[in-house]
Structure formats: C-alpha cells, structure tokens
PDB file of N, CA and C in Angstrom:
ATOM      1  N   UNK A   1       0.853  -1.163   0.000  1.00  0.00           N
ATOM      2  CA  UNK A   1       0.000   0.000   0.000  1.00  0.00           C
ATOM      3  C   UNK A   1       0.907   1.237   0.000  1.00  0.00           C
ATOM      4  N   UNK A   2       0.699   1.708  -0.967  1.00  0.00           N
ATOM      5  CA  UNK A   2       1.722   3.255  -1.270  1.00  0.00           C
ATOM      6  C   UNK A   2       1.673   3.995  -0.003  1.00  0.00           C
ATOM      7  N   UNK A   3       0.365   4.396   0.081  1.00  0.00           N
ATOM      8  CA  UNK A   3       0.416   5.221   1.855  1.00  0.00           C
ATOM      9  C   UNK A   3       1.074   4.581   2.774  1.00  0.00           C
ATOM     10  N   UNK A   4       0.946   3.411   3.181  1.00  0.00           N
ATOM     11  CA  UNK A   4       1.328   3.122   4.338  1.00  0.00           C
ATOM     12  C   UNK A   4       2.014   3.804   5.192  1.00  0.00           C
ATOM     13  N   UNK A   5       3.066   4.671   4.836  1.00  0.00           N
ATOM     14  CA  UNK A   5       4.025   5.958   5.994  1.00  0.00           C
ATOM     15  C   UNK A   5       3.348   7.249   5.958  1.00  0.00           C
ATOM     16  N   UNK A   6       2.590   7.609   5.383  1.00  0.00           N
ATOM     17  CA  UNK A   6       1.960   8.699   5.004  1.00  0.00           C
ATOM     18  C   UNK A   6       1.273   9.481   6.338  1.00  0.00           C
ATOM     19  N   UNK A   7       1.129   8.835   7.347  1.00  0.00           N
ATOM     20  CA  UNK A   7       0.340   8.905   8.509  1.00  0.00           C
ATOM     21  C   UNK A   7       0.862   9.984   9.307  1.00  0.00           C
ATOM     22  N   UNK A   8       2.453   9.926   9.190  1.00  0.00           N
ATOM     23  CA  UNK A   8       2.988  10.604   9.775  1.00  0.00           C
ATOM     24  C   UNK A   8       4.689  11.311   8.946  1.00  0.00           C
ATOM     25  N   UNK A   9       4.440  12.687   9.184  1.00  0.00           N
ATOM     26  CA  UNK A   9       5.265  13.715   8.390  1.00  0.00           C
ATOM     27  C   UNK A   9       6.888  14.079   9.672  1.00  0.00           C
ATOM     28  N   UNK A  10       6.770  13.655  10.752  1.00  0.00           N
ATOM     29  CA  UNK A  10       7.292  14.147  11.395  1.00  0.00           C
ATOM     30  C   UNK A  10       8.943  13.141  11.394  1.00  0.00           C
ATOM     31  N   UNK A  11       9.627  13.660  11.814  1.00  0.00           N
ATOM     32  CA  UNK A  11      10.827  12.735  11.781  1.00  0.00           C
ATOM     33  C   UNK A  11      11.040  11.977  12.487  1.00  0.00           C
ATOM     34  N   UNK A  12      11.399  10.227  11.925  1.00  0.00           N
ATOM     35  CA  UNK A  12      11.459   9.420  12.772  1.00  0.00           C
ATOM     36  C   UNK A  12      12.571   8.496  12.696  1.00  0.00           C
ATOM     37  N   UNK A  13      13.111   7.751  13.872  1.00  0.00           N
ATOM     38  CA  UNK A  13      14.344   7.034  14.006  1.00  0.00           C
ATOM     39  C   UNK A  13      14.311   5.875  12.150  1.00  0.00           C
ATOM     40  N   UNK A  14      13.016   5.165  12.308  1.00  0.00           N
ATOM     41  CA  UNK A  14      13.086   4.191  11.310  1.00  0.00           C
ATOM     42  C   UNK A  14      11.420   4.927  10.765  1.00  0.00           C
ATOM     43  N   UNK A  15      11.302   4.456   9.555  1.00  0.00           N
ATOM     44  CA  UNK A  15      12.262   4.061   8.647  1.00  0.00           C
ATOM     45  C   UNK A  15      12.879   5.384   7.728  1.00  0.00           C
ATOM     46  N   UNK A  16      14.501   5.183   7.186  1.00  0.00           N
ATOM     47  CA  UNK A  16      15.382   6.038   7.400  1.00  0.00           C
ATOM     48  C   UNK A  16      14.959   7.121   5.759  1.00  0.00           C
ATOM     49  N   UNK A  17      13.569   6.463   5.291  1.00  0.00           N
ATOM     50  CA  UNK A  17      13.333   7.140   4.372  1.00  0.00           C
ATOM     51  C   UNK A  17      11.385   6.744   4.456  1.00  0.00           C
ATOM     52  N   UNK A  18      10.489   7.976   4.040  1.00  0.00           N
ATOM     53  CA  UNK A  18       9.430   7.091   3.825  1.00  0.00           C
ATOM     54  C   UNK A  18       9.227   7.081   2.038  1.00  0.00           C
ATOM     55  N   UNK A  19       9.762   7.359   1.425  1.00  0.00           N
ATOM     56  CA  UNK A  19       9.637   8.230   0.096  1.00  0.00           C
ATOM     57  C   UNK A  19       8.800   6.875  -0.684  1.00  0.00           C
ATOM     58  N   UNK A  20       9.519   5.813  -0.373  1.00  0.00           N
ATOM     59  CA  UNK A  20       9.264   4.108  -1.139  1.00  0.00           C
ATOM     60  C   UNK A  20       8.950   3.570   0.372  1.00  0.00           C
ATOM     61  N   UNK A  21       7.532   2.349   0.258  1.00  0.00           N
ATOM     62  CA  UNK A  21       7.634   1.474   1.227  1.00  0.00           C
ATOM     63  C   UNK A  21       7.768   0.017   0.973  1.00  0.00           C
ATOM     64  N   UNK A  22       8.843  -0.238   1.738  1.00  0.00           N
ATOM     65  CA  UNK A  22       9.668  -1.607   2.071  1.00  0.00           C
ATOM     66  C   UNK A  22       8.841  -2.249   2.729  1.00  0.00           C
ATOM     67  N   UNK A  23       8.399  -3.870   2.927  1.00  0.00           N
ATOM     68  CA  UNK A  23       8.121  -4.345   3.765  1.00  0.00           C
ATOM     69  C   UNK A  23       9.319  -5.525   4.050  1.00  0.00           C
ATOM     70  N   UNK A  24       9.015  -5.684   5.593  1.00  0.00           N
ATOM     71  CA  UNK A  24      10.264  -6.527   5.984  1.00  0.00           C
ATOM     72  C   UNK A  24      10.179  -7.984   5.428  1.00  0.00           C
ATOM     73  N   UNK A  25      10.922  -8.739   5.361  1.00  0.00           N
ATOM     74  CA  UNK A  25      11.183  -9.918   5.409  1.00  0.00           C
ATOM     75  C   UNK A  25      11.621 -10.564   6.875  1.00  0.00           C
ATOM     76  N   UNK A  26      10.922 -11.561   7.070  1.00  0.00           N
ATOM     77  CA  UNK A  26      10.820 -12.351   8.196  1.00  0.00           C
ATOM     78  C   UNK A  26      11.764 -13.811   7.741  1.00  0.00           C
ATOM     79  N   UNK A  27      13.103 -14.146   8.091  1.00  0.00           N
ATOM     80  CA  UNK A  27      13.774 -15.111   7.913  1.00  0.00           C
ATOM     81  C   UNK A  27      13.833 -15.236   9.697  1.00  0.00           C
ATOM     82  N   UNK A  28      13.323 -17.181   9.758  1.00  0.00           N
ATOM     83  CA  UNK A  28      13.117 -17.803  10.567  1.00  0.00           C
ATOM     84  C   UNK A  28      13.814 -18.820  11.141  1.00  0.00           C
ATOM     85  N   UNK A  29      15.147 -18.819  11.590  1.00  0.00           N
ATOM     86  CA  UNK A  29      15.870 -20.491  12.494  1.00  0.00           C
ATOM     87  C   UNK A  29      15.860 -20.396  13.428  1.00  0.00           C
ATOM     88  N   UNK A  30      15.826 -21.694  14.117  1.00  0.00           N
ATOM     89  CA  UNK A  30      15.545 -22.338  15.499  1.00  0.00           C
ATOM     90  C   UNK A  30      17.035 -23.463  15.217  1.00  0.00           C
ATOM     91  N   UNK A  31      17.256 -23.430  16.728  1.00  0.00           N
ATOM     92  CA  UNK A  31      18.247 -24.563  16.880  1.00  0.00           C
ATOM     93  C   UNK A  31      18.675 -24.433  17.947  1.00  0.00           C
ATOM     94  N   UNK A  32      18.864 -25.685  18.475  1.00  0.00           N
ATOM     95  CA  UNK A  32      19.076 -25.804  20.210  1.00  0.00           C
ATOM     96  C   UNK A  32      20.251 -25.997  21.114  1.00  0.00           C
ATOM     97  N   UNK A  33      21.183 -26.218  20.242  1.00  0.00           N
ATOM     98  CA  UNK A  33      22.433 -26.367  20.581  1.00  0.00           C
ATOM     99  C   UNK A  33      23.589 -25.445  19.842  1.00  0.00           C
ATOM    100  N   UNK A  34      23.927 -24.863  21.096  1.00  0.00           N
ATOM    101  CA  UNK A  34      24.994 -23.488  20.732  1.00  0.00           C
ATOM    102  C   UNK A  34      26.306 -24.135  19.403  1.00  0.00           C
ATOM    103  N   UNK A  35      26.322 -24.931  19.553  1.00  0.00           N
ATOM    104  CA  UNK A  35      27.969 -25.558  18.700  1.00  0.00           C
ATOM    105  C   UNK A  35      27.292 -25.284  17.914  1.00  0.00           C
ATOM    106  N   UNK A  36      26.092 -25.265  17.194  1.00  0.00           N
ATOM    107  CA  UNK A  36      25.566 -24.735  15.412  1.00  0.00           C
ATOM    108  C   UNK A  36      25.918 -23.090  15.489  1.00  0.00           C
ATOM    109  N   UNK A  37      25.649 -22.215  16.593  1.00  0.00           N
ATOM    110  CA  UNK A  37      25.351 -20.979  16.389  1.00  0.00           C
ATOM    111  C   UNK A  37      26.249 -20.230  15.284  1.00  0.00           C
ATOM    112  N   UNK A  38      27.718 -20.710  14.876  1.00  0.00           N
ATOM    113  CA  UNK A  38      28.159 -19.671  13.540  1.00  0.00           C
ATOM    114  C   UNK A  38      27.384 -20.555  12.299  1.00  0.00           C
ATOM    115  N   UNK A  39      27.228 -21.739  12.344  1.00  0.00           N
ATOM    116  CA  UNK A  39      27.125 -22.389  11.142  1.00  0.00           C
ATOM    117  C   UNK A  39      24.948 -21.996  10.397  1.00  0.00           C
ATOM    118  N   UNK A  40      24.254 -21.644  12.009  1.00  0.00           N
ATOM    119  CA  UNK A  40      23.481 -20.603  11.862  1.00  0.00           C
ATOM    120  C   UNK A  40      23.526 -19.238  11.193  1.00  0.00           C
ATOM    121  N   UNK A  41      24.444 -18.682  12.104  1.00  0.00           N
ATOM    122  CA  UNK A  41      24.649 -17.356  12.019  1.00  0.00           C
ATOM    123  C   UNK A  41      25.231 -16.970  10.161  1.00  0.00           C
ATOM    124  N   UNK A  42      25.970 -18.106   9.778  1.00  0.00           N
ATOM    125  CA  UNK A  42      26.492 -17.969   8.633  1.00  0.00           C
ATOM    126  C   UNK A  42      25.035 -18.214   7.256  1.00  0.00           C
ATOM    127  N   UNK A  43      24.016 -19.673   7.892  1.00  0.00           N
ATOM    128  CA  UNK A  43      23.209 -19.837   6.702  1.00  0.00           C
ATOM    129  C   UNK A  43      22.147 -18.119   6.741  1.00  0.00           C
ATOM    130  N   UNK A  44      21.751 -17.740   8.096  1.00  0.00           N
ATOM    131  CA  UNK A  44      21.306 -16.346   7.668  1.00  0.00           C
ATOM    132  C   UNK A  44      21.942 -15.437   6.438  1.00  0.00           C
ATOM    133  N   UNK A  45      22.873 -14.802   6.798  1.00  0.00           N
ATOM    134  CA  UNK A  45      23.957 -14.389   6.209  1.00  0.00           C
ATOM    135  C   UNK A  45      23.706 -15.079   4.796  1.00  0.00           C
ATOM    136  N   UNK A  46      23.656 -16.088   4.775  1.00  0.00           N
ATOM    137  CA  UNK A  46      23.730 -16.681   3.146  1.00  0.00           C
ATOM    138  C   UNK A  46      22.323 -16.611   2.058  1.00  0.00           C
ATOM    139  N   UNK A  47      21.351 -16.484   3.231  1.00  0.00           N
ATOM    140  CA  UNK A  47      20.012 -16.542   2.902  1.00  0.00           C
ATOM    141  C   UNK A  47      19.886 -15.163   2.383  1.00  0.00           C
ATOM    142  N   UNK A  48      19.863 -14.088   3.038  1.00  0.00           N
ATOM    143  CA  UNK A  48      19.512 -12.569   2.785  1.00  0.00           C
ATOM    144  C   UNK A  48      20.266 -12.277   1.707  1.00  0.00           C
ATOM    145  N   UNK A  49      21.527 -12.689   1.896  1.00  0.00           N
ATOM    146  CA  UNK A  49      22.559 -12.069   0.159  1.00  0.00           C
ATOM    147  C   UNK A  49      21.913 -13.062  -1.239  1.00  0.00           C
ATOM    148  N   UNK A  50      20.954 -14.114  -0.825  1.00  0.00           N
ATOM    149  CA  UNK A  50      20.587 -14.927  -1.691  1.00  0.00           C
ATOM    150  C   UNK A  50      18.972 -13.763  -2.217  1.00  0.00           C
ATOM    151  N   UNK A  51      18.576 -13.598  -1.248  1.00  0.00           N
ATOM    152  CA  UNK A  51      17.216 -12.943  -1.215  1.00  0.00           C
ATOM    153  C   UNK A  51      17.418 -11.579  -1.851  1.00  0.00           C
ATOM    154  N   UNK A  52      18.686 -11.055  -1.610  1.00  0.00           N
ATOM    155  CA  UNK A  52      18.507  -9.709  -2.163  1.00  0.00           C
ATOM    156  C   UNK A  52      19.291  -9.944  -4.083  1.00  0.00           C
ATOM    157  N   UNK A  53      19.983 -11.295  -4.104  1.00  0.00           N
ATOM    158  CA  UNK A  53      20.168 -11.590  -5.515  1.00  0.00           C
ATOM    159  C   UNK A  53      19.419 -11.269  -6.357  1.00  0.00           C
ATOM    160  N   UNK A  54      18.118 -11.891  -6.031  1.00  0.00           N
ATOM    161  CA  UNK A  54      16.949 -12.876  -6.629  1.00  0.00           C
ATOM    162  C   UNK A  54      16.435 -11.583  -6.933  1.00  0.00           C
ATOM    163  N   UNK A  55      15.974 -10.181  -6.011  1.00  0.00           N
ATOM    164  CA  UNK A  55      15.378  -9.267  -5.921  1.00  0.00           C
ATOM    165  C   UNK A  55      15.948  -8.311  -7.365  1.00  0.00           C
ATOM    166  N   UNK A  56      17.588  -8.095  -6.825  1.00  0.00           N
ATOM    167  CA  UNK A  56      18.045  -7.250  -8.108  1.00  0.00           C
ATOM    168  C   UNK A  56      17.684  -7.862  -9.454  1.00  0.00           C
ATOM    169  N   UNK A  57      17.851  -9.595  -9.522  1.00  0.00           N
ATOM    170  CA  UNK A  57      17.665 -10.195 -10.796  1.00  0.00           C
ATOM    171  C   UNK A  57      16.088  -9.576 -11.325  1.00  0.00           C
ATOM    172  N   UNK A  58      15.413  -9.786 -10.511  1.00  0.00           N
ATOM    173  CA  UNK A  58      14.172  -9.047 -11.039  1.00  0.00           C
ATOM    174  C   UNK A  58      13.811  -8.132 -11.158  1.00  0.00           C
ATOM    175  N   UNK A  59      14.766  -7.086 -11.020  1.00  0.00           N
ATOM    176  CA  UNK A  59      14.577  -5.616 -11.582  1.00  0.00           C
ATOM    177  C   UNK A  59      13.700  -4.647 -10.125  1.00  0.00           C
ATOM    178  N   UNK A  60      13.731  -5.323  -9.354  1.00  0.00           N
ATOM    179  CA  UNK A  60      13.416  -4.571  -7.634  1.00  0.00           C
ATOM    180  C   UNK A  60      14.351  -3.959  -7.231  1.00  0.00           C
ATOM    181  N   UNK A  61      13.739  -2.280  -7.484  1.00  0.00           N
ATOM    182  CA  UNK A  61      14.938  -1.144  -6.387  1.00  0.00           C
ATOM    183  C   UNK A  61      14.859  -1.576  -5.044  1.00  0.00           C
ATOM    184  N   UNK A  62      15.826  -1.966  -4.441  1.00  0.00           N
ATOM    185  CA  UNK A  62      15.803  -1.932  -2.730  1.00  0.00           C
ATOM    186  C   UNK A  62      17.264  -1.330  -2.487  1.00  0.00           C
ATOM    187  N   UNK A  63      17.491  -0.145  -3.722  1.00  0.00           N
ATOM    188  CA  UNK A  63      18.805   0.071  -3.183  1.00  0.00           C
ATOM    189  C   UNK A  63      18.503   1.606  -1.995  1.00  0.00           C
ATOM    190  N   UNK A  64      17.392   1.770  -1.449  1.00  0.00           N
ATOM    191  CA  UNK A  64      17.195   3.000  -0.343  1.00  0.00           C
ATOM    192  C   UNK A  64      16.825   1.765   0.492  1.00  0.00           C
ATOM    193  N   UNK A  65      16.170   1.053   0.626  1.00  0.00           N
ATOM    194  CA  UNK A  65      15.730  -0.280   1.572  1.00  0.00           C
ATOM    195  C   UNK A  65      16.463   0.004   2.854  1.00  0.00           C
ATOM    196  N   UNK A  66      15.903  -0.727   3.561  1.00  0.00           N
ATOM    197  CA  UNK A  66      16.964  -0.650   5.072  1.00  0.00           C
ATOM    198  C   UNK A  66      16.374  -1.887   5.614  1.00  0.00           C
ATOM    199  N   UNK A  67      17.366  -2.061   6.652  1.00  0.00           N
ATOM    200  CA  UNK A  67      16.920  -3.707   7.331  1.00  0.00           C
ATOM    201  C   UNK A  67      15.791  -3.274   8.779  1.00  0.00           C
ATOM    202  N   UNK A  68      15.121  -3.983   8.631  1.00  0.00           N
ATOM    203  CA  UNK A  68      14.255  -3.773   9.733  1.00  0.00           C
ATOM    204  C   UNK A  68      15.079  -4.097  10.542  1.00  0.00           C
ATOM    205  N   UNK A  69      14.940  -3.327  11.945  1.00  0.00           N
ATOM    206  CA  UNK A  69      15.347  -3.497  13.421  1.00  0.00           C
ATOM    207  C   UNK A  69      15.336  -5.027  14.028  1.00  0.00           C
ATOM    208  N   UNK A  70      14.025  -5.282  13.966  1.00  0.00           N
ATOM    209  CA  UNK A  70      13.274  -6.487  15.005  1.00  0.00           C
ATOM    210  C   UNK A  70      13.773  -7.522  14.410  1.00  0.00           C
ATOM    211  N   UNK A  71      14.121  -7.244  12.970  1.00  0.00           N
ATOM    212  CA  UNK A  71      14.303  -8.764  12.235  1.00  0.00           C
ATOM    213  C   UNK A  71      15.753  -9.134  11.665  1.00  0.00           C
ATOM    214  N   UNK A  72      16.276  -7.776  12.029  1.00  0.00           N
ATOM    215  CA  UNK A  72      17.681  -7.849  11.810  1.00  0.00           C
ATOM    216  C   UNK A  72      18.756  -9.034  12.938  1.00  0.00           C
ATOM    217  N   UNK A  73      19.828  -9.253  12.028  1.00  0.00           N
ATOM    218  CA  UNK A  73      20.952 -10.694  12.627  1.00  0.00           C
ATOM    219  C   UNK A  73      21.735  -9.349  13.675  1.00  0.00           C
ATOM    220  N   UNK A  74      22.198  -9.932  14.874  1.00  0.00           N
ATOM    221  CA  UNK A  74      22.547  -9.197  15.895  1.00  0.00           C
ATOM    222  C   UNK A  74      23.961  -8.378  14.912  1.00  0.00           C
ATOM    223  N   UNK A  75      24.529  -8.706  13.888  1.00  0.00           N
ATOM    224  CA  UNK A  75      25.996  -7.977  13.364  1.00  0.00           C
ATOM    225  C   UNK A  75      25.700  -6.935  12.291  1.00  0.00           C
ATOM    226  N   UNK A  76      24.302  -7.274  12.000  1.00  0.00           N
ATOM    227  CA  UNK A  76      23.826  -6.419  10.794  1.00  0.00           C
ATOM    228  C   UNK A  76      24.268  -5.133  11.464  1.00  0.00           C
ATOM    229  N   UNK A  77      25.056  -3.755  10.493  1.00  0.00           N
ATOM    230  CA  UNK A  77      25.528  -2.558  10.683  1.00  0.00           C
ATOM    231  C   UNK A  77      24.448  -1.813  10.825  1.00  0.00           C
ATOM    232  N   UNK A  78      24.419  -0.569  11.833  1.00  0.00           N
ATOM    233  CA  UNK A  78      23.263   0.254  12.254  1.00  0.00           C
ATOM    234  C   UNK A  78      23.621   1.038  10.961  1.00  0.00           C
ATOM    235  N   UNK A  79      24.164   1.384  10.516  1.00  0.00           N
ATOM    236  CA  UNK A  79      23.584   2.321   8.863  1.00  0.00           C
ATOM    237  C   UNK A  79      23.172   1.351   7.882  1.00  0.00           C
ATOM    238  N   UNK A  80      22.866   0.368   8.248  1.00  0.00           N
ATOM    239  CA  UNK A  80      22.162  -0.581   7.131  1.00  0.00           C
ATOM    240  C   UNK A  80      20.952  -0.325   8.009  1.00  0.00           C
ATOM    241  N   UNK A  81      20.348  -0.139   9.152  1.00  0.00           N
ATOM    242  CA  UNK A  81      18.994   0.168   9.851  1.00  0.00           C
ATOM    243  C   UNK A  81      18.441   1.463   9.362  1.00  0.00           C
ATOM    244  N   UNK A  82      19.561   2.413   9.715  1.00  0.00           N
ATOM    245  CA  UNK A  82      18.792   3.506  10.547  1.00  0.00           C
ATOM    246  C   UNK A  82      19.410   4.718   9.293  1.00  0.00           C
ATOM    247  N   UNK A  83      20.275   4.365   8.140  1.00  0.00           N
ATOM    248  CA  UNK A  83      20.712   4.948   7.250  1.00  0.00           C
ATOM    249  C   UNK A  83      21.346   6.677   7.584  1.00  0.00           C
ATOM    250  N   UNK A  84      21.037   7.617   6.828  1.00  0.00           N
ATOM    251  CA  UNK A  84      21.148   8.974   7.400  1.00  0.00           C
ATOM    252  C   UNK A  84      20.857   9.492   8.417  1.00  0.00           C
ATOM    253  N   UNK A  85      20.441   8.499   9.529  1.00  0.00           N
ATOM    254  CA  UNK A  85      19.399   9.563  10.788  1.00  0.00           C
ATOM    255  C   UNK A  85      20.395   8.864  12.100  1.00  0.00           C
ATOM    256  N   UNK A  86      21.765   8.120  11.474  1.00  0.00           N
ATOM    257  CA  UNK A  86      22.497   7.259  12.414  1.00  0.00           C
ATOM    258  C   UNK A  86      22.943   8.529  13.405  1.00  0.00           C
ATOM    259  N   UNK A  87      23.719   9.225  12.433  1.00  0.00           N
ATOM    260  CA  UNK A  87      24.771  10.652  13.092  1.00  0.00           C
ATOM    261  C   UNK A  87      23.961  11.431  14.153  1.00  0.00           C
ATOM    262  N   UNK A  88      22.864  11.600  13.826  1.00  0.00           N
ATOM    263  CA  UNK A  88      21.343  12.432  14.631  1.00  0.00           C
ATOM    264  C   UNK A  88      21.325  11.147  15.964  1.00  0.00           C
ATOM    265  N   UNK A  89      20.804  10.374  15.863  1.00  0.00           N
ATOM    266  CA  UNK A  89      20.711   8.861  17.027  1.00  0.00           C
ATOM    267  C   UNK A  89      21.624   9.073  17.840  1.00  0.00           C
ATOM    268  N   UNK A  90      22.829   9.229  17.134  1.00  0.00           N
ATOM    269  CA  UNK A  90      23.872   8.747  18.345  1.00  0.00           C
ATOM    270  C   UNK A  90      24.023  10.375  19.236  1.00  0.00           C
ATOM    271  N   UNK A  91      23.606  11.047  18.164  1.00  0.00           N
ATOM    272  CA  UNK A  91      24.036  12.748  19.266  1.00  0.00           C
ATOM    273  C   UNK A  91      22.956  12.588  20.618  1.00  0.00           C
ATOM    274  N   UNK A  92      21.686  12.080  19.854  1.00  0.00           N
ATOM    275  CA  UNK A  92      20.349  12.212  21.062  1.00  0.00           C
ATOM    276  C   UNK A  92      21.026  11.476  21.883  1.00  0.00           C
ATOM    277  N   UNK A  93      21.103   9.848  21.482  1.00  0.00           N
ATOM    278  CA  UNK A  93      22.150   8.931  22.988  1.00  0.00           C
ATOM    279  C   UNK A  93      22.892   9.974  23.759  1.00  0.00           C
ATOM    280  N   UNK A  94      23.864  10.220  23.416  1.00  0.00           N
ATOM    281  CA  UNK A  94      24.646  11.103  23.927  1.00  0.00           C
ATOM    282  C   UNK A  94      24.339  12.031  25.173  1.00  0.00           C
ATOM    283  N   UNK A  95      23.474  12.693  24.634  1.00  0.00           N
ATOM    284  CA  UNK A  95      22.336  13.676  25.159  1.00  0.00           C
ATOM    285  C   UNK A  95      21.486  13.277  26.374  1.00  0.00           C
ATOM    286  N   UNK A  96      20.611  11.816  25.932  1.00  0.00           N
ATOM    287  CA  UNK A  96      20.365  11.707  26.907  1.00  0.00           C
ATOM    288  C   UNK A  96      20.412  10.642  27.822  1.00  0.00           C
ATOM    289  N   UNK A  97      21.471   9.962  27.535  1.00  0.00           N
ATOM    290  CA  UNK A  97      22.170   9.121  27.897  1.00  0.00           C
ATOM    291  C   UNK A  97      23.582   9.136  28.250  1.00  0.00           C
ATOM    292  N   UNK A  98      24.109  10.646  28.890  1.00  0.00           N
ATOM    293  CA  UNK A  98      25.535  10.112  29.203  1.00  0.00           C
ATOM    294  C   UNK A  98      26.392   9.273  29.874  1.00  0.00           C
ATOM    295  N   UNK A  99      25.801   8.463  30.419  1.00  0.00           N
ATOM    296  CA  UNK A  99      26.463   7.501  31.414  1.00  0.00           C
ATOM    297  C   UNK A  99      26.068   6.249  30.691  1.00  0.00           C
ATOM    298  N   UNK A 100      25.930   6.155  29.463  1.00  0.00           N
ATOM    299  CA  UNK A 100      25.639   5.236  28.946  1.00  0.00           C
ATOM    300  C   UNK A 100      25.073   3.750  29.694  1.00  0.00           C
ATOM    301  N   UNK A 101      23.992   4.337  30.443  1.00  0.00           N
ATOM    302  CA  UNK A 101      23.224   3.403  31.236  1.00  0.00           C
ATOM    303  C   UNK A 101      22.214   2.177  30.029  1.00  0.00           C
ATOM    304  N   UNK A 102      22.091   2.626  29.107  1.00  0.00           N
ATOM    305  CA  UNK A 102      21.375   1.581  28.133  1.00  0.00           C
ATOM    306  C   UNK A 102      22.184   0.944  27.560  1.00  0.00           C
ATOM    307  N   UNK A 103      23.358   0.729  27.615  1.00  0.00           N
ATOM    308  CA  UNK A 103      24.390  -0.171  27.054  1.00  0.00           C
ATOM    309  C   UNK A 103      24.592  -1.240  28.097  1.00  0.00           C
ATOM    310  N   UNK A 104      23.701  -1.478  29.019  1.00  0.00           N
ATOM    311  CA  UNK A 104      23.817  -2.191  29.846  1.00  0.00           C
ATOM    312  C   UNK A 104      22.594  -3.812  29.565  1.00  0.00           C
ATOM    313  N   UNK A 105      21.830  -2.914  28.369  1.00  0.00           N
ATOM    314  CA  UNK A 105      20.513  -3.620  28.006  1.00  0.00           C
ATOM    315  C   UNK A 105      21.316  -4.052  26.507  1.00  0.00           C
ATOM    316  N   UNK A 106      20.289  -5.350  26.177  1.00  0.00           N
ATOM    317  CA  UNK A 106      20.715  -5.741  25.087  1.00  0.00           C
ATOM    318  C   UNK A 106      20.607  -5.037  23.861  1.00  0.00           C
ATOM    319  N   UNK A 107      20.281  -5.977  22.877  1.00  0.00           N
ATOM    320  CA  UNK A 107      20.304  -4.869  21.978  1.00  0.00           C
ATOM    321  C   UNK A 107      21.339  -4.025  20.748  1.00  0.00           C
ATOM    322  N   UNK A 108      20.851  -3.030  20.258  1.00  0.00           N
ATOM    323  CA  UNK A 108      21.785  -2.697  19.039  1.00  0.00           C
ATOM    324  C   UNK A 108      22.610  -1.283  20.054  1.00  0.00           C
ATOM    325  N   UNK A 109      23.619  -1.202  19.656  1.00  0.00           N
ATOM    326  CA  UNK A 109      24.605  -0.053  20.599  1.00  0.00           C
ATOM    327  C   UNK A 109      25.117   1.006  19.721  1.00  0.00           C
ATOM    328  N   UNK A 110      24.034   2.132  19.823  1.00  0.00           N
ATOM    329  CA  UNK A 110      24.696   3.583  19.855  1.00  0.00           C
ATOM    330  C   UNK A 110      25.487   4.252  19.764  1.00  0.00           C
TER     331      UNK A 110
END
C-alpha cells in the first residue's frame, strides 16, 4: 500500500526514508544447541545475500531499503537500519544518555 508511511510527516528514528515502502522480510531459524550458532549465524547471512540476488535479478529497487530493526541478525551494521538519521541517534544517545546506562541492556549499541 503506497500510503502506508503517510500517517505521519514528522521525523522518525526508522524508517530512514518514507519516500518508497519496504516491507520486511521475516527469515526464521531455530536450533538448540549453541555448537551450530556460527554455522546458523552464517546460513542467515547466506540466505539474505541470496534474497537480495533474486530481488536485483528481477529488476526490484531496494537500493534505499533498510533492514528492519526487530528482524535484523545481531551484526547487521546500524547504517544498514537507521541509514542517514544514524549521526542524529547517536548525538540524542549522547544527550540523553551520558552515562551510557542503556548499554547495559541488550540490543543494538549507539
């Protein structure tokens, strides 16, 4: 739905553009034993560069795209999230966070 961001004009952390709307992709593993976790961590990784192949092959701009937050792999780079509005983010942290008390929570780091 073209509108979908339209709701709101005001500036926001995500998403780092509303001009085009992206919807996320939901890639899903489970596995119970830590000794898989790079060989995990790697088929993600293999899946998304496969997914965004397939996308360019078909003539899909996702070159403004950004990775959703919630669904992003914990290494994915915050300017692959949060694009131009990174430099702005980290001043507010800064601001209002100097004791960097939320780096104590999980999560993506500022």
């Amino acid at each position: 739905m073209s509108t979908l961001l339209s709701h709101n004009n005001l500036s926001t952390a995500f998403p780092p553009t509303r001009d085009v709307v992206y919807l996320p992709v939901n890639l899903y593993y489970i596995w119970t034993d830590a000794a898989y976790d790079q060989e995990i961590y790697d088929a993600v990784h293999e899946s998304v560069a496969y997914i965004v192949k397939a996308a360019l092959a078909e003539g899909q701009d996702i070159s403004s795209g950004s990775y959703y937050p919630n669904y992003s792999i914990f290494d994915t780079p915050l300017s692959d999230i949060y694009g131009a509005h990174l430099d702005r983010l980290r001043a507010l942290k800064r601001e209002v966070d100097p004791h960097n008390v939320m780096d104590l929570a999980g999560g993506y780091k500022f």
